[in-house]
N, C-alpha and C. Protein backbone atom coordinates (compact mmCIF):
# COMPACT_ATOMS: atom_id res chain seq x y z
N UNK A 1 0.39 30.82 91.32
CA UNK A 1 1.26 31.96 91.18
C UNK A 1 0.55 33.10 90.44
N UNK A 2 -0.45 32.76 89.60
CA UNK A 2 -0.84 33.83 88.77
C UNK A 2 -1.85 34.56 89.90
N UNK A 3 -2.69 34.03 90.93
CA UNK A 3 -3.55 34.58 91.64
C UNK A 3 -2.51 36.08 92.32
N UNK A 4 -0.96 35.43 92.60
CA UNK A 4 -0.45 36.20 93.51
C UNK A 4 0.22 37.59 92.87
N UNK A 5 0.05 37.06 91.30
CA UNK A 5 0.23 38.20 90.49
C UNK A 5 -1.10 39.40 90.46
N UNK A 6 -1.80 38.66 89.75
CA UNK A 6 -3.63 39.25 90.16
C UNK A 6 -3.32 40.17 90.94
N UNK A 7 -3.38 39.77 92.20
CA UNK A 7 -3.84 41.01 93.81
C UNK A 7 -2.59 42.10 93.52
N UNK A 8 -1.20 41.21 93.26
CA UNK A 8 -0.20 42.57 93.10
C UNK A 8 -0.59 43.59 92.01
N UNK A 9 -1.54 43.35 91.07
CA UNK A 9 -1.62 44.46 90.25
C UNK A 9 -2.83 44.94 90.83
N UNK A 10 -3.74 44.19 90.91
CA UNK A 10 -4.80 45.05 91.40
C UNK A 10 -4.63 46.33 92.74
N UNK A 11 -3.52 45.62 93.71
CA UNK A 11 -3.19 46.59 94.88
C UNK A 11 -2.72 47.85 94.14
N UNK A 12 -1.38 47.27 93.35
CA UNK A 12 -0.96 48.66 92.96
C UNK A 12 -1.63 49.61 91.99
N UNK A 13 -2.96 48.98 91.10
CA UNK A 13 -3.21 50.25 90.48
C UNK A 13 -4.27 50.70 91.48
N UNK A 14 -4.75 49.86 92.32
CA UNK A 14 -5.54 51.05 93.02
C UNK A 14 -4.88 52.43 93.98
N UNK A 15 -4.11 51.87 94.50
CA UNK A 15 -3.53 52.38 95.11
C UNK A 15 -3.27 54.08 94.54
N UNK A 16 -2.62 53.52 93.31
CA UNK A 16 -2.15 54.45 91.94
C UNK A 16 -3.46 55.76 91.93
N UNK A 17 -4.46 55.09 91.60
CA UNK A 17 -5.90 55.43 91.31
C UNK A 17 -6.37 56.50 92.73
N UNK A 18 -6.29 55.77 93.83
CA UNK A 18 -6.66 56.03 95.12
C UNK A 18 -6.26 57.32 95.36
N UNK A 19 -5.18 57.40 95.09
CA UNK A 19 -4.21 58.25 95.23
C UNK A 19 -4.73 59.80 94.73
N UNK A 20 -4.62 59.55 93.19
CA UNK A 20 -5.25 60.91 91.93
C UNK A 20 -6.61 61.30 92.52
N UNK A 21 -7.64 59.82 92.57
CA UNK A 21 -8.99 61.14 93.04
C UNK A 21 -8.92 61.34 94.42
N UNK A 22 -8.16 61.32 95.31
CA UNK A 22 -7.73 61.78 96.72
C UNK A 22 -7.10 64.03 96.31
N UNK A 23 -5.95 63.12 95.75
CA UNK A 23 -5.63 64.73 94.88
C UNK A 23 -6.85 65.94 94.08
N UNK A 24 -7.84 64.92 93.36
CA UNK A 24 -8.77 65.73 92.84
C UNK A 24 -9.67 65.94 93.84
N UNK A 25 -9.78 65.17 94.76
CA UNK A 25 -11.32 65.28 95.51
C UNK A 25 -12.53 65.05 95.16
N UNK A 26 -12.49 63.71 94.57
CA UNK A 26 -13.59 62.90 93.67
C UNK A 26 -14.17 61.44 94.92
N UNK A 27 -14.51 62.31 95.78
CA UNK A 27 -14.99 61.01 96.82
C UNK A 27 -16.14 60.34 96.22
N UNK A 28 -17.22 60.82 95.26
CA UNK A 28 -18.52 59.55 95.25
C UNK A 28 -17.59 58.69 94.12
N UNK A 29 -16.36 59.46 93.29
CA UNK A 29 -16.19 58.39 92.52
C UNK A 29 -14.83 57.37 93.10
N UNK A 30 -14.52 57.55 94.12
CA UNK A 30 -13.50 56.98 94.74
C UNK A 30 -14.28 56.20 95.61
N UNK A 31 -15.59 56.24 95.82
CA UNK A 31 -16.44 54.88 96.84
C UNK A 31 -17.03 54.08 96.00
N UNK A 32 -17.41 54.38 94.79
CA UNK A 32 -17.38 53.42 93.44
C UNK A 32 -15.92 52.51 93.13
N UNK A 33 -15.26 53.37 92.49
CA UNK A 33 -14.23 52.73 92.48
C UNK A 33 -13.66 51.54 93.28
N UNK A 34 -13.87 51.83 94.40
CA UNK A 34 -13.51 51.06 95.69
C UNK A 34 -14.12 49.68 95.49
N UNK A 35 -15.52 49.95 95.62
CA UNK A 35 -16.83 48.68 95.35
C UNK A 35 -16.40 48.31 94.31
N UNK A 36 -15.74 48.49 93.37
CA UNK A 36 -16.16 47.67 91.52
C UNK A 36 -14.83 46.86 91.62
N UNK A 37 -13.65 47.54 92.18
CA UNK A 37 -12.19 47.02 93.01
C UNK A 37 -12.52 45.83 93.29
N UNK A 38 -13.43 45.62 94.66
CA UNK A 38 -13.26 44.62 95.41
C UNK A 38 -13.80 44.04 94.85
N UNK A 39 -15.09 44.05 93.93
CA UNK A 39 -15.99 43.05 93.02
C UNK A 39 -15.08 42.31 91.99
N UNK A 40 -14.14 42.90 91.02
CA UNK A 40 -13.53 42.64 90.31
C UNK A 40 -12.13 41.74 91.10
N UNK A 41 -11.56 42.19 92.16
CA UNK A 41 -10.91 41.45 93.00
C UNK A 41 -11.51 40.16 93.55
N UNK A 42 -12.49 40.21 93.88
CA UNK A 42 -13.06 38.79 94.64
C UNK A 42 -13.07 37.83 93.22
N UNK A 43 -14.27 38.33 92.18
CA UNK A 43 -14.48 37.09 91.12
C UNK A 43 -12.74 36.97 90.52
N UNK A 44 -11.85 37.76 90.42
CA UNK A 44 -10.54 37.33 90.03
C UNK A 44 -10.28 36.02 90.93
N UNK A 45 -10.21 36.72 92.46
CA UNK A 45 -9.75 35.35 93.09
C UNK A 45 -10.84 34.10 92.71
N UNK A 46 -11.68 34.17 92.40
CA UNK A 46 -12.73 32.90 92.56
C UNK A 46 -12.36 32.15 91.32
N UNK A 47 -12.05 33.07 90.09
CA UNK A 47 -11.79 31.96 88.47
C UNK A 47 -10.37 31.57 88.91
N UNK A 48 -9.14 32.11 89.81
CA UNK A 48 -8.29 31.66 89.48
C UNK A 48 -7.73 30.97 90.39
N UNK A 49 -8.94 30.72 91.27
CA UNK A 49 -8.62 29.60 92.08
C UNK A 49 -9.22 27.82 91.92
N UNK A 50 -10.08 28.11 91.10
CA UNK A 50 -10.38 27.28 90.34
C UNK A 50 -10.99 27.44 88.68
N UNK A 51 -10.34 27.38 87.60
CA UNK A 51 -10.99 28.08 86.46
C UNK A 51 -11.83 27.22 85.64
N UNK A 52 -12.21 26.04 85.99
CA UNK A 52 -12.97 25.02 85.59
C UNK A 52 -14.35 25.00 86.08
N UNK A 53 -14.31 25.93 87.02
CA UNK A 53 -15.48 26.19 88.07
C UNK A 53 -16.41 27.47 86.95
N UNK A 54 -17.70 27.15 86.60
CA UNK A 54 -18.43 28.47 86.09
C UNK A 54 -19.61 29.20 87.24
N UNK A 55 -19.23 30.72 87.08
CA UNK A 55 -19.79 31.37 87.97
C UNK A 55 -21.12 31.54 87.84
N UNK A 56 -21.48 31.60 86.27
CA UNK A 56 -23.08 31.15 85.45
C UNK A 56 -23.88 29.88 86.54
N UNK A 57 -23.37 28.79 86.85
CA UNK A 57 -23.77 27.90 87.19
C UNK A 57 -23.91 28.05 88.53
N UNK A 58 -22.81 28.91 89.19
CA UNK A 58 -23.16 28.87 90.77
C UNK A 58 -24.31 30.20 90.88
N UNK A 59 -24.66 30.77 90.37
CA UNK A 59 -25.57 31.58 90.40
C UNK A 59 -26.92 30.95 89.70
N UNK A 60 -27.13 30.58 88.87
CA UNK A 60 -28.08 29.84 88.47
C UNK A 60 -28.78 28.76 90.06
N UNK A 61 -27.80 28.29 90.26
CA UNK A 61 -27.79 27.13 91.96
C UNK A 61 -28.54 27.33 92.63
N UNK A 62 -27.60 29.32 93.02
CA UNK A 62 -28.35 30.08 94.12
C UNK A 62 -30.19 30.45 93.77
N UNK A 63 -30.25 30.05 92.62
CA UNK A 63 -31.78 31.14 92.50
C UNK A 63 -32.85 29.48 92.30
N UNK A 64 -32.01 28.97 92.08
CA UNK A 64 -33.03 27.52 91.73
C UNK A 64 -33.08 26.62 90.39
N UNK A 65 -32.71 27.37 89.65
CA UNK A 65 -32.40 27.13 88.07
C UNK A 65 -31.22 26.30 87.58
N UNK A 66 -30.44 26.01 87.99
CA UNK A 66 -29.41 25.12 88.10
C UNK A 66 -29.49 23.45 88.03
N UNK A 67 -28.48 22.86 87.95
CA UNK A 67 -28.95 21.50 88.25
C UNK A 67 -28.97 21.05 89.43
């Protein structure tokens, strides 16, 4: 349930956000925004779909350094 909370806030403040630099006309910082959104959206879904899981370790995996 908390994941389904997560995305509802994240939708609505972007949205919120989306919105103002649309009004200002801040496009390089509204294609940032966008990217750091979905970055911050994905690793949300990933801890809170499992929060026992460390992201340190799956990256460590990927490079070789890991166990």
């Amino acid at each position: 349930m908390k994941m389904v909370y997560f995305v509802i806030v994240i939708v609505l403040l972007s949205i919120w956000d989306i919105k103002n630099m649309k009004t200002k006309k801040q496009n390089k910082d509204l294609i940032l925004y966008v990217v750091l959104m979905l970055m911050v959206g994905f690793l949300g879904i990933y801890y809170f779909s499992d929060p026992d899981r460390s992201f340190s370790k799956v990256i460590l995996s990927w490079i070789g350094q890991g166990e």
